[in-house]
Protein backbone atom coordinates (compact mmCIF):
# COMPACT_ATOMS: atom_id res chain seq x y z
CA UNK A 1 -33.09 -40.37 16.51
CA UNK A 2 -29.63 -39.80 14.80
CA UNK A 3 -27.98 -36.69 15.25
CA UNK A 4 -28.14 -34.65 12.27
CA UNK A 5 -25.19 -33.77 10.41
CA UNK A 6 -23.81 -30.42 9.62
CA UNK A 7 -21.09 -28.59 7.82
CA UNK A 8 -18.41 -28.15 11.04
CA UNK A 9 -16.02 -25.78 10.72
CA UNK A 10 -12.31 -26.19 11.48
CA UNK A 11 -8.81 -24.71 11.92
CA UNK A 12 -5.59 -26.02 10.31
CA UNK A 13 -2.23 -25.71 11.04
CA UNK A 14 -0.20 -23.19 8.54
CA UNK A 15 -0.26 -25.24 4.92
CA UNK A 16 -1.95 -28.18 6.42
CA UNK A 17 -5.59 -27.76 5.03
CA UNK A 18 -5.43 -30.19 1.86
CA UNK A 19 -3.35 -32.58 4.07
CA UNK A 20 -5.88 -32.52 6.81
CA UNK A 21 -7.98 -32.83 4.26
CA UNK A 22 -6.99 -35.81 2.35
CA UNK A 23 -6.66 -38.26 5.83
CA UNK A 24 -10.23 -37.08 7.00
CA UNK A 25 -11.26 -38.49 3.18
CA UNK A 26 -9.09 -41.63 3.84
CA UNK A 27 -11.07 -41.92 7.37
CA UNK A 28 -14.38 -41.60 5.80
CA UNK A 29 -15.04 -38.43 6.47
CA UNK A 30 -17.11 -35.95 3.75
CA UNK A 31 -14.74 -32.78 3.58
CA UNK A 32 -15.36 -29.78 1.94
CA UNK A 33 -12.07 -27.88 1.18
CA UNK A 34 -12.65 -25.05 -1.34
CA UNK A 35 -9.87 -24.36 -3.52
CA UNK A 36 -9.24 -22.45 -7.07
CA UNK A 37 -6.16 -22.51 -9.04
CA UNK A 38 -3.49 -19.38 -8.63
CA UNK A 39 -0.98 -18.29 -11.24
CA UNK A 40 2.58 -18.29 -9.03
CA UNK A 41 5.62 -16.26 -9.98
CA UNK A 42 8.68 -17.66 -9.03
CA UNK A 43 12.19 -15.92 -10.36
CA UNK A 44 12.60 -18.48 -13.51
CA UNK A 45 8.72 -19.32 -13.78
CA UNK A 46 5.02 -19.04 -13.47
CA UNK A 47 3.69 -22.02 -12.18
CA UNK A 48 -0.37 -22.97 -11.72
CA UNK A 49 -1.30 -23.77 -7.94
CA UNK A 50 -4.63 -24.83 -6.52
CA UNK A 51 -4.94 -22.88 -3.18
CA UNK A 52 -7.49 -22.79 -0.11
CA UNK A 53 -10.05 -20.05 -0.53
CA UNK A 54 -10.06 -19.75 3.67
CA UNK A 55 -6.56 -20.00 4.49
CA UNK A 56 -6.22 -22.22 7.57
CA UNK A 57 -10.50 -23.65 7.23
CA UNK A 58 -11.50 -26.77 6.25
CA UNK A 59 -15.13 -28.07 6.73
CA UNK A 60 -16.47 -31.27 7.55
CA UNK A 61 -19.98 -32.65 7.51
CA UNK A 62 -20.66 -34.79 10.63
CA UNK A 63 -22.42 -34.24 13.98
CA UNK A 64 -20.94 -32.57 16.68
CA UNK A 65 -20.57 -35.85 18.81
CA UNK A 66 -17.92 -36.48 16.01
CA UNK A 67 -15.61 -33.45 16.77
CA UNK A 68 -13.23 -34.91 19.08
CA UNK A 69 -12.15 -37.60 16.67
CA UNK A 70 -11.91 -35.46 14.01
CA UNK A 71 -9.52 -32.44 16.24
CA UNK A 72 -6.96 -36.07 16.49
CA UNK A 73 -6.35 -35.56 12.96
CA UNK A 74 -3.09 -34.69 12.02
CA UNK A 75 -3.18 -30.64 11.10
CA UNK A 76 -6.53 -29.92 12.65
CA UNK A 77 -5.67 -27.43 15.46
CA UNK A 78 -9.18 -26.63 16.68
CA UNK A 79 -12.95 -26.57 16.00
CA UNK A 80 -14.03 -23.00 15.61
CA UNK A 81 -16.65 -21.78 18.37
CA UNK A 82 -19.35 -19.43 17.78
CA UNK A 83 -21.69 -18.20 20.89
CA UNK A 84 -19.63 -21.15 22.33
CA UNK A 85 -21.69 -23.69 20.03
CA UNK A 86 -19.14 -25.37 17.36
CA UNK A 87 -19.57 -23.29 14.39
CA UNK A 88 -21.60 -23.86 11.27
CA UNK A 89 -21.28 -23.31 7.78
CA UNK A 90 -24.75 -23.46 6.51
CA UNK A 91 -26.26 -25.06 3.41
CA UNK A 92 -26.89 -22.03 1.39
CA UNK A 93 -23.25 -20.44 2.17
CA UNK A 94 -22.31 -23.77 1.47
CA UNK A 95 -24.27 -23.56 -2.24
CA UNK A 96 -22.94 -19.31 -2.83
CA UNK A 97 -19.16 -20.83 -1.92
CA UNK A 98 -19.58 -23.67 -4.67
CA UNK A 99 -21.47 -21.16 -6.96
CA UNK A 100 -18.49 -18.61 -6.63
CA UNK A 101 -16.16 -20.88 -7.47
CA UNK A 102 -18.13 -22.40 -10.33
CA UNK A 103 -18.11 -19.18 -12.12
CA UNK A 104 -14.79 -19.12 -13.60
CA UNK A 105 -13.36 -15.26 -11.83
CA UNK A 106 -10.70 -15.59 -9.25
CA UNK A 107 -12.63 -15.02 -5.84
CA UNK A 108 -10.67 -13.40 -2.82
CA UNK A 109 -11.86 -14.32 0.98
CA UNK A 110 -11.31 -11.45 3.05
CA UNK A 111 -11.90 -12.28 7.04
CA UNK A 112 -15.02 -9.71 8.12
CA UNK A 113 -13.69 -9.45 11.77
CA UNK A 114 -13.87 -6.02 12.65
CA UNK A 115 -11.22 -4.77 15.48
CA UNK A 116 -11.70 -1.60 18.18
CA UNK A 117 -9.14 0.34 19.78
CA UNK A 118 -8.52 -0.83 22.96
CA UNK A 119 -9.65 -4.65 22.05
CA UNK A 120 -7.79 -7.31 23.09
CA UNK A 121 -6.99 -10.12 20.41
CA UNK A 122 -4.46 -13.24 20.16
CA UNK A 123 -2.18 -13.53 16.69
CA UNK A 124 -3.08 -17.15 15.74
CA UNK A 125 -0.93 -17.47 12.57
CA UNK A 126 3.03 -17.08 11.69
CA UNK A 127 5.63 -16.36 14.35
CA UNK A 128 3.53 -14.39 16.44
CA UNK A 129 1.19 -17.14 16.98
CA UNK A 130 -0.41 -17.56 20.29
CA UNK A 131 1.14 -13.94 21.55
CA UNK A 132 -1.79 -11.63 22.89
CA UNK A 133 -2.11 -7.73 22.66
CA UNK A 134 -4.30 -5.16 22.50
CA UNK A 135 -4.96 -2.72 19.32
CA UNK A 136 -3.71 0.21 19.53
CA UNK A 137 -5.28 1.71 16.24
CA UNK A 138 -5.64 0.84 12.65
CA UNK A 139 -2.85 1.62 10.26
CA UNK A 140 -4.62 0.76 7.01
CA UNK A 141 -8.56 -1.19 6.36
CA UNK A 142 -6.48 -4.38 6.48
CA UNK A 143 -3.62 -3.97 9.02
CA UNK A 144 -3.33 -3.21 12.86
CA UNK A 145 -0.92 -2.12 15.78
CA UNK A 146 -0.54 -4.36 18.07
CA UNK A 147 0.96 -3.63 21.49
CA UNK A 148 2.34 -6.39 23.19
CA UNK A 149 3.46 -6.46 26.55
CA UNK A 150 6.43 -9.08 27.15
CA UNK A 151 8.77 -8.36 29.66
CA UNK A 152 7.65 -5.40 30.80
CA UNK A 153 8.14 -3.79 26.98
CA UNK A 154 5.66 -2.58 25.13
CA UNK A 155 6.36 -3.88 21.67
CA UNK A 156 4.27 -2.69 18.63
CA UNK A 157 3.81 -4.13 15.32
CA UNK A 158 2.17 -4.04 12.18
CA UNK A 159 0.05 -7.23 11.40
CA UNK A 160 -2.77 -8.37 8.82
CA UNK A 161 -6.10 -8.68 10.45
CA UNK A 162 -6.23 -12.53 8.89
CA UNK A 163 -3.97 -13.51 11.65
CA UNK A 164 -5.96 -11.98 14.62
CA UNK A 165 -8.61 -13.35 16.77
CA UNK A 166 -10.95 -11.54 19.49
CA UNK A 167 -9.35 -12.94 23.19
C-alpha cells in the first residue's frame, strides 16, 4: 500500500518561498504557494507585486517519507511539527485558502499564536533569529517584550508576534 499523500507544511528562509518554490516544481514536486498581488510604494513609483499570503510557508503535497529530500532544497529551513507529527494543511483549508484568494479582496494572514507572560519563545525571523527569551508582557494585540538574557544583561525589545515561536 502506497503512502498517502498530504499537503506538508514548510518553512523558508526570509524571501525564499517562490524560489523554494519554483526548484521543488523543477524536481517534480506539486507545490502550493499562495500568493495575491500587492500595490508597492516606492519614492518615484507604485509598482504591482505578487506576495506570499504566509510569509516564510510553502506547502507541498507528498508523503512524509519524502520530507528529508524535500528540507535539501535550497531555502527550505525546516518542516513544521505539530504534536511532533509533520504538520498538515488539510484539504478543506486547502479549498477556503484557494476560495479566499479567488474572491478578488486583498486577504491578510495574521499568525493565531497566542503568547503568556512568563512563556518562553525563540525569534525565528530577521536579526534576532534563533535568539531565545521569555515574554515579559504584551505591548499591543500584535507586539511583545521580549527579555533576553545575553551576557548576563537583560535586554528587552519590542517584536511582532509573526517572528516568534513557542521554545
Amino acid at each position: 500500500m502506497a503512502a498517502e499523500k498530504k499537503w506538508l507544511v514548510f518553512y523558508t528562509a526570509s524571501r525564499q518561498e517562490k524560489k523554494s518554490a519554483d526548484k521543488l516544481v523543477a524536481d517534480g514536486y506539486e507545490v502550493f504557494l499562495p500568493t495575491q498581488v500587492q500595490v508597492r510604494q516606492w519614492s518615484d513609483r507604485k509598482k504591482k507585486v505578487e506576495v506570499p499570503l504566509f510569509n516564510g510557508y510553502l506547502f507541498v503535497r507528498e508523503t512524509e517519507q519524502k520530507i528529508d529530500l524535500i528540507l535539501k532544497t535550497p531555502g527550505i529551513v525546516r518542516n513544521i511539527r505539530h504534536n511532533n507529527k509533520p504538520a498538515v494543511l488539510h484539504e478543506e483549508e486547502y479549498q477556503t485558502i484557494l476560495r479566499f484568494l479567488n474572491s478578488g479582496y486583498f486577504v491578510e494572514a495574521d499568525k493565531q499564536e497566542n503568547f503568556e507572560k512568563g512563556e518562553k519563545v525563540i525569534i525565528t525571523e530577521g536579526q534576532l533569529k534563533g535568539l531565545e527569551g521569555i515574554i515579559t508582557g504584551t505591548g499591543s494585540q500584535q507586539k511583545f517584550r521580549v527579555l533576553i538574557n545575553t551576557l548576563g544583561v537583560n535586554l528587552t525589545v519590542t517584536i511582532n508576534s509573526l517572528a516568534l515561536s513557542k521554545h
